[in-house]
PDB file of N, CA and C in Angstrom:
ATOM      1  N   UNK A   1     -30.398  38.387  -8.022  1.00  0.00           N
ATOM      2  CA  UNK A   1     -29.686  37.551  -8.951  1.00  0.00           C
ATOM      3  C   UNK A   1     -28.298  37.204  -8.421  1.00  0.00           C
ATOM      4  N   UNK A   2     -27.917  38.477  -7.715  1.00  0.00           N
ATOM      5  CA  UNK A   2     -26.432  37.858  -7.179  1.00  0.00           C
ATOM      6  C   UNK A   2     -26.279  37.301  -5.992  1.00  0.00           C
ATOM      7  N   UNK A   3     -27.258  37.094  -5.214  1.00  0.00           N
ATOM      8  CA  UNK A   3     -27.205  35.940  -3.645  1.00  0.00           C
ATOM      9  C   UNK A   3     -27.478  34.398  -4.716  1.00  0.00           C
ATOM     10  N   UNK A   4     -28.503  34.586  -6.267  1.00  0.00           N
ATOM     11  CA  UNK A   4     -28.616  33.325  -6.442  1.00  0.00           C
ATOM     12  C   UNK A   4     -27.618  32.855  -6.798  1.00  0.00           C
ATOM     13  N   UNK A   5     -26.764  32.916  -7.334  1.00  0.00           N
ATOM     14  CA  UNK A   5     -25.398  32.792  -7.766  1.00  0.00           C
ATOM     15  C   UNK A   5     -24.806  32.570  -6.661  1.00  0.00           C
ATOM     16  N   UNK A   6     -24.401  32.871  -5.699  1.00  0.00           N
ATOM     17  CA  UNK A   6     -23.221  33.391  -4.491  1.00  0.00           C
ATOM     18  C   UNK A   6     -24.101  31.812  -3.541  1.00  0.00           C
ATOM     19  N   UNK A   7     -25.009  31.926  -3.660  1.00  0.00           N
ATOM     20  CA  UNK A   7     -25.942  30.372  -2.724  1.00  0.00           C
ATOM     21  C   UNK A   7     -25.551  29.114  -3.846  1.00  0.00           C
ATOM     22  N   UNK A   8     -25.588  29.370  -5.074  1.00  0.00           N
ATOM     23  CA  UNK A   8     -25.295  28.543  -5.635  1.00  0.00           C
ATOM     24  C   UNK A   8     -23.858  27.438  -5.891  1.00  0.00           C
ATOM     25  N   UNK A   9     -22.889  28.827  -5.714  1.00  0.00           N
ATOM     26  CA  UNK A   9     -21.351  28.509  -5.771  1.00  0.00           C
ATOM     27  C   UNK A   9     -20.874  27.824  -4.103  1.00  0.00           C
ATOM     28  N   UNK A  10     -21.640  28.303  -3.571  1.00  0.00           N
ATOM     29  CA  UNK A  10     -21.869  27.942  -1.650  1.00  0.00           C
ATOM     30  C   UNK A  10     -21.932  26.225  -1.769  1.00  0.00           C
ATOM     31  N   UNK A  11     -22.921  25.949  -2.452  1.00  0.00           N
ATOM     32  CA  UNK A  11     -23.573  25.071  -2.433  1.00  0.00           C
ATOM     33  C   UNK A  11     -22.610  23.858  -3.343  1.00  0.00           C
ATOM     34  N   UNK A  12     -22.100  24.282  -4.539  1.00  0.00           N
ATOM     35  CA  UNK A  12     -21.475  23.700  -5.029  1.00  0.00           C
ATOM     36  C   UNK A  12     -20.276  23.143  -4.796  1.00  0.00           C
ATOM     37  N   UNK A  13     -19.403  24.086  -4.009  1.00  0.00           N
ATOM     38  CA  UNK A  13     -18.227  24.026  -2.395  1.00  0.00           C
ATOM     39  C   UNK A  13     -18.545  23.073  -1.657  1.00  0.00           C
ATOM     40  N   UNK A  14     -19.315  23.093  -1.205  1.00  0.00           N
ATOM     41  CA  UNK A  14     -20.150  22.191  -0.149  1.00  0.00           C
ATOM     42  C   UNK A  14     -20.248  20.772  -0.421  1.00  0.00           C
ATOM     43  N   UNK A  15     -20.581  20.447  -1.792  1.00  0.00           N
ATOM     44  CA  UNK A  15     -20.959  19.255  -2.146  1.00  0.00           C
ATOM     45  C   UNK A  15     -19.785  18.951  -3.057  1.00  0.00           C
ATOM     46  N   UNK A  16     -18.681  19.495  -3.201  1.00  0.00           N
ATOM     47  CA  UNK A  16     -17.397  19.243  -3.211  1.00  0.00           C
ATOM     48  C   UNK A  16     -16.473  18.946  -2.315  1.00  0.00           C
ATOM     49  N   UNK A  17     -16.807  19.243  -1.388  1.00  0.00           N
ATOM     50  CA  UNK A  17     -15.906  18.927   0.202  1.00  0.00           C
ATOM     51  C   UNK A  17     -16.325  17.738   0.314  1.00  0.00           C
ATOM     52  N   UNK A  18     -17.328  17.179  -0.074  1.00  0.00           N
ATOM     53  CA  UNK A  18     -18.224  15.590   0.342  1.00  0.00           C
ATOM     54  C   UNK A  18     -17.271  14.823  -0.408  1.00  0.00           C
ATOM     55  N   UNK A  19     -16.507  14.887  -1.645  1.00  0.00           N
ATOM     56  CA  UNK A  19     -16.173  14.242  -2.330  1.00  0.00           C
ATOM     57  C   UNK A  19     -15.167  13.416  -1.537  1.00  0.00           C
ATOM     58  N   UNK A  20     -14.947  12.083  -2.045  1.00  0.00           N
ATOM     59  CA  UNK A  20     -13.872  10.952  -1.824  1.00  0.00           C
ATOM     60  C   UNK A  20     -12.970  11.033  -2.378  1.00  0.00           C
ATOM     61  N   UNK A  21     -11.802  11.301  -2.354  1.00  0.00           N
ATOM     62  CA  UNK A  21     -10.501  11.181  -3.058  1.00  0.00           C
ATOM     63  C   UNK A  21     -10.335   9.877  -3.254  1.00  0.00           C
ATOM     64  N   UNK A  22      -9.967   9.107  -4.597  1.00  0.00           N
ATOM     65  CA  UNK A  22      -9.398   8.060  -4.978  1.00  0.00           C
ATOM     66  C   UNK A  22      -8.353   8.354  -4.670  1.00  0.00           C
ATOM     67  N   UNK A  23      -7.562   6.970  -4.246  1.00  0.00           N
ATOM     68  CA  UNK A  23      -5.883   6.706  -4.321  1.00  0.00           C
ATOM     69  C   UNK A  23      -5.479   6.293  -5.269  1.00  0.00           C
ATOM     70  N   UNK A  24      -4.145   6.880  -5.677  1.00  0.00           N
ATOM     71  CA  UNK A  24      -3.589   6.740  -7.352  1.00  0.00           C
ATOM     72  C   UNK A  24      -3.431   5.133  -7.445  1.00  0.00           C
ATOM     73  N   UNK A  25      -3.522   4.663  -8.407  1.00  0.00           N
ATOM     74  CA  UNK A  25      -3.335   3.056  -8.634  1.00  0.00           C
ATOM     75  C   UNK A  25      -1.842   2.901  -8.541  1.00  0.00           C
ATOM     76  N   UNK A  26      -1.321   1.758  -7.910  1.00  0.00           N
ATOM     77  CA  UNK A  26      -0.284   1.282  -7.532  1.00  0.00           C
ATOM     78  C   UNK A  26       0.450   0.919  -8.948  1.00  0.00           C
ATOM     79  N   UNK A  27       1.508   1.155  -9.737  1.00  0.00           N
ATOM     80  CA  UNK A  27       2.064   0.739 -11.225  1.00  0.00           C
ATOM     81  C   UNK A  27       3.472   0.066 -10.802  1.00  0.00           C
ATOM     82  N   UNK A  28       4.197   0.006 -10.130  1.00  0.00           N
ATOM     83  CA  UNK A  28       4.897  -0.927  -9.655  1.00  0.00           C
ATOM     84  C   UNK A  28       6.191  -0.162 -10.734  1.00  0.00           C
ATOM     85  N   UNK A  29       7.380  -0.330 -10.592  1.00  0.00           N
ATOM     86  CA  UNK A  29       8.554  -1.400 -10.195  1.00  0.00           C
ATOM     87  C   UNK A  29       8.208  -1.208  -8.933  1.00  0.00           C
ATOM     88  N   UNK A  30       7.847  -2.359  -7.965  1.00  0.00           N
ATOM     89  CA  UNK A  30       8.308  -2.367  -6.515  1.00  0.00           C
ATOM     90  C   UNK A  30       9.567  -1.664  -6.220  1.00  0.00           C
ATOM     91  N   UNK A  31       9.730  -1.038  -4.486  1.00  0.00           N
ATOM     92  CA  UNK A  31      10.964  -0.187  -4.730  1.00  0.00           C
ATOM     93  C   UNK A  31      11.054  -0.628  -3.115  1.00  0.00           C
ATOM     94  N   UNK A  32      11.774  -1.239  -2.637  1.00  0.00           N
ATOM     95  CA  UNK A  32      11.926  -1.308  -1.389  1.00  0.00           C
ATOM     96  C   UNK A  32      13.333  -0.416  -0.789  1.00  0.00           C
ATOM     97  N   UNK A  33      13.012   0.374   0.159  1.00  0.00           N
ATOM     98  CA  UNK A  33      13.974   1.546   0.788  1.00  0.00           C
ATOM     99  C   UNK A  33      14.584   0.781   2.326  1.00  0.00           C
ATOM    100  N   UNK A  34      15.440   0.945   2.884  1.00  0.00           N
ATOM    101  CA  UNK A  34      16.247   1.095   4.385  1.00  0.00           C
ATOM    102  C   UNK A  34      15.536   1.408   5.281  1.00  0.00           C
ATOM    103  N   UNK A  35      15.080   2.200   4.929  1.00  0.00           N
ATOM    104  CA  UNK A  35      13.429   3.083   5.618  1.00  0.00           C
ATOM    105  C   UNK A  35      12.228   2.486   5.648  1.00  0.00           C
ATOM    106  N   UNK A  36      12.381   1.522   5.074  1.00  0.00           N
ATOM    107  CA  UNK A  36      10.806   0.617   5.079  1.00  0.00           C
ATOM    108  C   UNK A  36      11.387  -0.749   5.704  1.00  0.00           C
ATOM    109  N   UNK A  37      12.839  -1.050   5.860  1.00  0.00           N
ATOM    110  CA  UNK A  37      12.991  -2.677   5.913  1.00  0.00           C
ATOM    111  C   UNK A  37      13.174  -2.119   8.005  1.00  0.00           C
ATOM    112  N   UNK A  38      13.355  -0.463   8.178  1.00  0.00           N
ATOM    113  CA  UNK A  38      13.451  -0.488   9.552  1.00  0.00           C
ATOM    114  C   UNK A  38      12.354  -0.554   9.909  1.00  0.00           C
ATOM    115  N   UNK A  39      11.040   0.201   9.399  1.00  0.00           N
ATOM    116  CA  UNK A  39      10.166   0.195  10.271  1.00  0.00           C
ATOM    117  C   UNK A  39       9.164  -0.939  10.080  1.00  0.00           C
ATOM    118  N   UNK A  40       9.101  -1.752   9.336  1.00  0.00           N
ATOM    119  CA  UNK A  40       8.619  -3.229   9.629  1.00  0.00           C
ATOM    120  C   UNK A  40       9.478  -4.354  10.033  1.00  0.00           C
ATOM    121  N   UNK A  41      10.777  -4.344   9.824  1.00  0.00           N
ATOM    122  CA  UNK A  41      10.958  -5.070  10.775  1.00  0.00           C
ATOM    123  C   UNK A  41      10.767  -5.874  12.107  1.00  0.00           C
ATOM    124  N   UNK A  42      10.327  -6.813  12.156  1.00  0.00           N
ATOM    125  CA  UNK A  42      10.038  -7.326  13.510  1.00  0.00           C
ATOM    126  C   UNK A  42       8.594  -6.921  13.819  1.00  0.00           C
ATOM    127  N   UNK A  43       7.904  -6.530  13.008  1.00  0.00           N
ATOM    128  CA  UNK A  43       6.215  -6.231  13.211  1.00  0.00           C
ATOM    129  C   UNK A  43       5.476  -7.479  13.085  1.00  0.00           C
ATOM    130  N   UNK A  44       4.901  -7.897  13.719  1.00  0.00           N
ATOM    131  CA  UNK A  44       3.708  -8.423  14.137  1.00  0.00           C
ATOM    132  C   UNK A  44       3.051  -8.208  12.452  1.00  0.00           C
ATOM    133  N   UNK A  45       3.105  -9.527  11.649  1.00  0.00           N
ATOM    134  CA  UNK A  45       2.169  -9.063  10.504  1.00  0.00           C
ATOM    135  C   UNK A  45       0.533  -9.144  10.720  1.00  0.00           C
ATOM    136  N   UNK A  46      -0.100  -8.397  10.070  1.00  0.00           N
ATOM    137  CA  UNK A  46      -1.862  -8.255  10.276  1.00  0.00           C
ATOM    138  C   UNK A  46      -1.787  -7.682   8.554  1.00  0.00           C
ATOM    139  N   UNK A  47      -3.039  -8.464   8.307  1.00  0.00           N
ATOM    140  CA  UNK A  47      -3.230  -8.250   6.766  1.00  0.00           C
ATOM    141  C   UNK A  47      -3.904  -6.839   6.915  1.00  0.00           C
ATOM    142  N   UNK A  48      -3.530  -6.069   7.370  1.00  0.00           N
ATOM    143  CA  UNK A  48      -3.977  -4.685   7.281  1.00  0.00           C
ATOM    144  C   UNK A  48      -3.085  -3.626   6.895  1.00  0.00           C
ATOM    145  N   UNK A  49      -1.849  -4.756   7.283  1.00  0.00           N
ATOM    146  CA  UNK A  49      -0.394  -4.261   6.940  1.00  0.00           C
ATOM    147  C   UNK A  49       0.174  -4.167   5.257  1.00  0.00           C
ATOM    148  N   UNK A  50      -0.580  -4.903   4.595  1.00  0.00           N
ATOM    149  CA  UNK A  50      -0.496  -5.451   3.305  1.00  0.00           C
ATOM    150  C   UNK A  50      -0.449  -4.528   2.600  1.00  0.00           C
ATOM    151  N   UNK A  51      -1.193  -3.661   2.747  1.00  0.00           N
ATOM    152  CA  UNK A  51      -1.762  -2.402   1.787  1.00  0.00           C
ATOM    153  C   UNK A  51      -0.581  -1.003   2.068  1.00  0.00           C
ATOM    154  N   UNK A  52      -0.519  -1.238   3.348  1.00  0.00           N
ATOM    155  CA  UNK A  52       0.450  -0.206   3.779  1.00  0.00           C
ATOM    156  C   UNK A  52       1.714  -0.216   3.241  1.00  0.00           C
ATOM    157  N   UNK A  53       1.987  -1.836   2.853  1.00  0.00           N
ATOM    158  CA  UNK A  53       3.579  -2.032   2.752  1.00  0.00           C
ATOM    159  C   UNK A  53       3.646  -1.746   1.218  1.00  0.00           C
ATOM    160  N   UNK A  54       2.453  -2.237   0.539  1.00  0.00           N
ATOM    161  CA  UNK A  54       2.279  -2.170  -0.995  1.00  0.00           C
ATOM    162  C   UNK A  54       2.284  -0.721  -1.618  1.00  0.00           C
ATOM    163  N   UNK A  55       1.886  -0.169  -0.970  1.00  0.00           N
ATOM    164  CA  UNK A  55       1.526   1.370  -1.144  1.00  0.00           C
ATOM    165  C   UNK A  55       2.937   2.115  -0.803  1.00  0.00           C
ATOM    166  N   UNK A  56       3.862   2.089   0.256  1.00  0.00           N
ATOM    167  CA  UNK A  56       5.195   2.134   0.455  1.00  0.00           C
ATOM    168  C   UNK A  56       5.826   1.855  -0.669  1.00  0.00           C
ATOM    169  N   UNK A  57       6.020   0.585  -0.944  1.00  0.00           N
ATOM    170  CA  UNK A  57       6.822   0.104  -2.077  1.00  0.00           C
ATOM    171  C   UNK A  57       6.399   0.314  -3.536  1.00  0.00           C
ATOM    172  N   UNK A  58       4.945   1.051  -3.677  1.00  0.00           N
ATOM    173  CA  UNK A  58       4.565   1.124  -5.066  1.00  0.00           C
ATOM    174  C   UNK A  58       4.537   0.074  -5.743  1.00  0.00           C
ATOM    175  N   UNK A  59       4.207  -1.287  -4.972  1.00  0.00           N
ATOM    176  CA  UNK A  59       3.936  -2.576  -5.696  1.00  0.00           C
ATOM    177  C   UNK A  59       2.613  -3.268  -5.972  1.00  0.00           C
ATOM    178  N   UNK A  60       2.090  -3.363  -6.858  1.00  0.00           N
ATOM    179  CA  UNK A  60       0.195  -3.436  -6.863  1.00  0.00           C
ATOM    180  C   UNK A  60       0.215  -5.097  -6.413  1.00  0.00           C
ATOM    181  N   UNK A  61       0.931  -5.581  -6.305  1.00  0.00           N
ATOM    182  CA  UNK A  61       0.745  -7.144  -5.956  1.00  0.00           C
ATOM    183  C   UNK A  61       1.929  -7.702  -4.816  1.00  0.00           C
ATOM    184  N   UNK A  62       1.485  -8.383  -3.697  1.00  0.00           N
ATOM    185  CA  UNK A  62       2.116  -8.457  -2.984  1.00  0.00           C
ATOM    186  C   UNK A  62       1.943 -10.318  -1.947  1.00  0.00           C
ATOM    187  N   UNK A  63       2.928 -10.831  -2.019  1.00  0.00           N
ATOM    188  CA  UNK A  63       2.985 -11.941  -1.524  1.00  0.00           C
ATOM    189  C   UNK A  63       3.579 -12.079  -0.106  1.00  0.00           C
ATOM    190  N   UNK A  64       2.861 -12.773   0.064  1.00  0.00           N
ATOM    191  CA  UNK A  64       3.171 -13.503   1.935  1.00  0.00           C
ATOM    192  C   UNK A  64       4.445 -14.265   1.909  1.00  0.00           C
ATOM    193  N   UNK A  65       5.284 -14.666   2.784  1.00  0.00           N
ATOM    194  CA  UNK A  65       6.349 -16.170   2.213  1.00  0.00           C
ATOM    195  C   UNK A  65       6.339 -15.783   3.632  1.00  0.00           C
ATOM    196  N   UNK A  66       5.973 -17.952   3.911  1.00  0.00           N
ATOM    197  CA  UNK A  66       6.646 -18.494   5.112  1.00  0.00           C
ATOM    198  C   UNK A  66       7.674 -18.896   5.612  1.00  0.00           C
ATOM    199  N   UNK A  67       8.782 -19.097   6.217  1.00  0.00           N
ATOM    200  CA  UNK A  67      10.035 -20.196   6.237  1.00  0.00           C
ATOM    201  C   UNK A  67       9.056 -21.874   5.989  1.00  0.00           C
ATOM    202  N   UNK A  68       9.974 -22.206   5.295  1.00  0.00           N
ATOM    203  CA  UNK A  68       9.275 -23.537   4.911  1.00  0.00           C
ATOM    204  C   UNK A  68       8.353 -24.154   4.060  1.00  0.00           C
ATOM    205  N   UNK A  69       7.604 -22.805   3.414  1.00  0.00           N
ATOM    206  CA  UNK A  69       6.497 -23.044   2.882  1.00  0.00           C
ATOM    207  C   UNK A  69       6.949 -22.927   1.123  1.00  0.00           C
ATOM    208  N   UNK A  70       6.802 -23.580   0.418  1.00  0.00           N
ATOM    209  CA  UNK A  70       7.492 -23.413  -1.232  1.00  0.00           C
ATOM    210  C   UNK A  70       6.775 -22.301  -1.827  1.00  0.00           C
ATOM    211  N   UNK A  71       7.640 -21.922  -2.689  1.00  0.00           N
ATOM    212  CA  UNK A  71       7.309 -20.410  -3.390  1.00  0.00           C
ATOM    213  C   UNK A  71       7.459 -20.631  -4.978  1.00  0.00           C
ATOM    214  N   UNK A  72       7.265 -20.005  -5.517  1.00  0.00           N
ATOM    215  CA  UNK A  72       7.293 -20.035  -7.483  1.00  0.00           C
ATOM    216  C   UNK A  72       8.766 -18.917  -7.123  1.00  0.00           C
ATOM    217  N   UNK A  73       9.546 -19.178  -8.222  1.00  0.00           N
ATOM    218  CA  UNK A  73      10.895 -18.692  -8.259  1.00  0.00           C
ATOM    219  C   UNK A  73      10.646 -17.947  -9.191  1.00  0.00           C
ATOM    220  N   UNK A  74       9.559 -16.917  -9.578  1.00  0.00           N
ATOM    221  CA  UNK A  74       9.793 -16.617 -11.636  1.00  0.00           C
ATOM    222  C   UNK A  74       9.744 -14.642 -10.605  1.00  0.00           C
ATOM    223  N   UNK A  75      10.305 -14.343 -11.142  1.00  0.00           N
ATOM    224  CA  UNK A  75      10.638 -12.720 -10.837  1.00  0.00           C
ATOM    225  C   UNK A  75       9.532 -11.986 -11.273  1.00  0.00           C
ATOM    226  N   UNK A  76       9.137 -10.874 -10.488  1.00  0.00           N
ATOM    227  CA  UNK A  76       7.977 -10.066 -11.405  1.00  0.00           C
ATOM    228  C   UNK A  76       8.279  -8.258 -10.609  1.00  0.00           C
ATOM    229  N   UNK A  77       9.121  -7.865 -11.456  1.00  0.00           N
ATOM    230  CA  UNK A  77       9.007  -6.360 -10.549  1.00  0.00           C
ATOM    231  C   UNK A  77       7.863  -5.657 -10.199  1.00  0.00           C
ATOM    232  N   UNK A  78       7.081  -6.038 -10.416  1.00  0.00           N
ATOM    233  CA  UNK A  78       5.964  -5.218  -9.479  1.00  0.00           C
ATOM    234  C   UNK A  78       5.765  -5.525  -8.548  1.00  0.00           C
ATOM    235  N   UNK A  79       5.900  -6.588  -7.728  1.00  0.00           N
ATOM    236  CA  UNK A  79       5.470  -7.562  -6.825  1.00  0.00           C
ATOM    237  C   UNK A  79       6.223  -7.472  -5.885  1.00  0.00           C
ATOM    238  N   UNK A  80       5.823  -7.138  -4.250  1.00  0.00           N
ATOM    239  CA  UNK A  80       6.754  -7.212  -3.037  1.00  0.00           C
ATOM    240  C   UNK A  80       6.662  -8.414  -2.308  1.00  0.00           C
ATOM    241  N   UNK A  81       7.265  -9.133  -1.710  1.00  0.00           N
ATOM    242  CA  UNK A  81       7.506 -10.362  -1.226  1.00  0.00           C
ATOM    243  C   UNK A  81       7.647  -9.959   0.304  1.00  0.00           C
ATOM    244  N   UNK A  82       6.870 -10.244   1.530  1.00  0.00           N
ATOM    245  CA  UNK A  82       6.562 -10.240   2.532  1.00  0.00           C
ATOM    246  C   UNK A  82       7.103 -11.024   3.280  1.00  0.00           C
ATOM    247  N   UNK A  83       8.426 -11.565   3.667  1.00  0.00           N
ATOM    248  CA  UNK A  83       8.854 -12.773   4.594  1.00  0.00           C
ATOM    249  C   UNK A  83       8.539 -12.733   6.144  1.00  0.00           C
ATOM    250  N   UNK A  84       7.806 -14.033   6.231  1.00  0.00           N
ATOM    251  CA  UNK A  84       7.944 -13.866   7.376  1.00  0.00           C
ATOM    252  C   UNK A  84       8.317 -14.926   8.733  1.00  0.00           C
ATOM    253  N   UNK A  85       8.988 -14.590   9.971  1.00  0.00           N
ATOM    254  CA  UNK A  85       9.490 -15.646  10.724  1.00  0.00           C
ATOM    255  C   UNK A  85       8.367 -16.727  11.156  1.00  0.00           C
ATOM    256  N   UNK A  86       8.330 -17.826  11.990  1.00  0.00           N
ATOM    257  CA  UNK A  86       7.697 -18.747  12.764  1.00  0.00           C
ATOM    258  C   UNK A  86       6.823 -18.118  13.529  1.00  0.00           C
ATOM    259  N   UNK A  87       6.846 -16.932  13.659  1.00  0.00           N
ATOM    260  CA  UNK A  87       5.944 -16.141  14.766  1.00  0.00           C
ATOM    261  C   UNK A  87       5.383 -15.403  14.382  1.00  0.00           C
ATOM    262  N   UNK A  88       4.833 -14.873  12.833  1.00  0.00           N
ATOM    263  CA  UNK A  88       3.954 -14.594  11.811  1.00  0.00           C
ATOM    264  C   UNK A  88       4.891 -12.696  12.250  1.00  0.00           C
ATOM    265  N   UNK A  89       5.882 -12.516  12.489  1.00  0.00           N
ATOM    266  CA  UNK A  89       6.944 -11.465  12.476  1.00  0.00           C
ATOM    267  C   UNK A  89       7.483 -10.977  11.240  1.00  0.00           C
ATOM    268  N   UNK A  90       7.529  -9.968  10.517  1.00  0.00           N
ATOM    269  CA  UNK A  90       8.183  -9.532   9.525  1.00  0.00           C
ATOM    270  C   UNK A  90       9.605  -9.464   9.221  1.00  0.00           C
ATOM    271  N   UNK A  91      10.315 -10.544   8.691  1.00  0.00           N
ATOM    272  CA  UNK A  91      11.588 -10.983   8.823  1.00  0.00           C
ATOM    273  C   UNK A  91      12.350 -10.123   7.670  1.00  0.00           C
ATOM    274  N   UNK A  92      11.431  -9.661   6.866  1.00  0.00           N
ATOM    275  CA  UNK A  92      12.043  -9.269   5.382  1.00  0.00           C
ATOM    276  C   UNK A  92      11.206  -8.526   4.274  1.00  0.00           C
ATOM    277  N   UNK A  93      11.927  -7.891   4.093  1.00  0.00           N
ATOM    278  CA  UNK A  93      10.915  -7.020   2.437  1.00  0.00           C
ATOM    279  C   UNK A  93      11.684  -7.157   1.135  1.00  0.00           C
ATOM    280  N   UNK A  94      11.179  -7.943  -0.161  1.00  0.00           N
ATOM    281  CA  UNK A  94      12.221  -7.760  -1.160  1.00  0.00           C
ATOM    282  C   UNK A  94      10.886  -7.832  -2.373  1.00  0.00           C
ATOM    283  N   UNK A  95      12.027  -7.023  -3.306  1.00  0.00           N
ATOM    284  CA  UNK A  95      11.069  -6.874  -4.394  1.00  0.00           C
ATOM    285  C   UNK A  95      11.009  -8.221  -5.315  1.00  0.00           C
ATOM    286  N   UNK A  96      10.149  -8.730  -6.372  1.00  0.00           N
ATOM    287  CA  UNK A  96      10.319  -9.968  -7.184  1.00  0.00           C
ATOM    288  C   UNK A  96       8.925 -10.770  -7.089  1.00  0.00           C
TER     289      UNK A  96
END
């Protein structure tokens, strides 16, 4: 009776280690740090980057901006704003 138990709790370990951790949902005020505007700076953007920067800033929604390209002016603190130079380069991080 007590290996069935002791195989059982084994087993239950086991098929707990399998599990996937969810990532906490992003709730925003966006928060952009000194520490985040150094290390993207001047990066090469890749939309792979998107998630990384969003997740940094705790912003669940996150926009691209080109030089040149028109933007909606209406503020939304959750939202990080992605600028970027002529050379698809990370010129800027601001919250709005």
């Amino acid at each position: 009776m007590k290996a069935g138990t002791i195989g059982a709790t084994v087993s239950a370990l086991a098929l707990a280690g399998c599990a996937t951790m969810t990532e906490a949902p992003l709730t925003g005020p966006c928060h952009v740090t000194q520490a985040m505007h150094q290390r993207y700076a001047g990066a090469t953007f890749r939309e792979r980057l998107r998630r990384t920067i969003q997740r940094d800033a705790n912003a669940p929604v996150a926009r691209i901006l080109r030089d040149g390209v028109p933007a909606t002016m209406d503020f939304r603190p959750e939202r990080i704003d992605i600028h970027l130079d002529d050379g698809g380069r990370i010129d800027g991080l601001r919250c709005g």
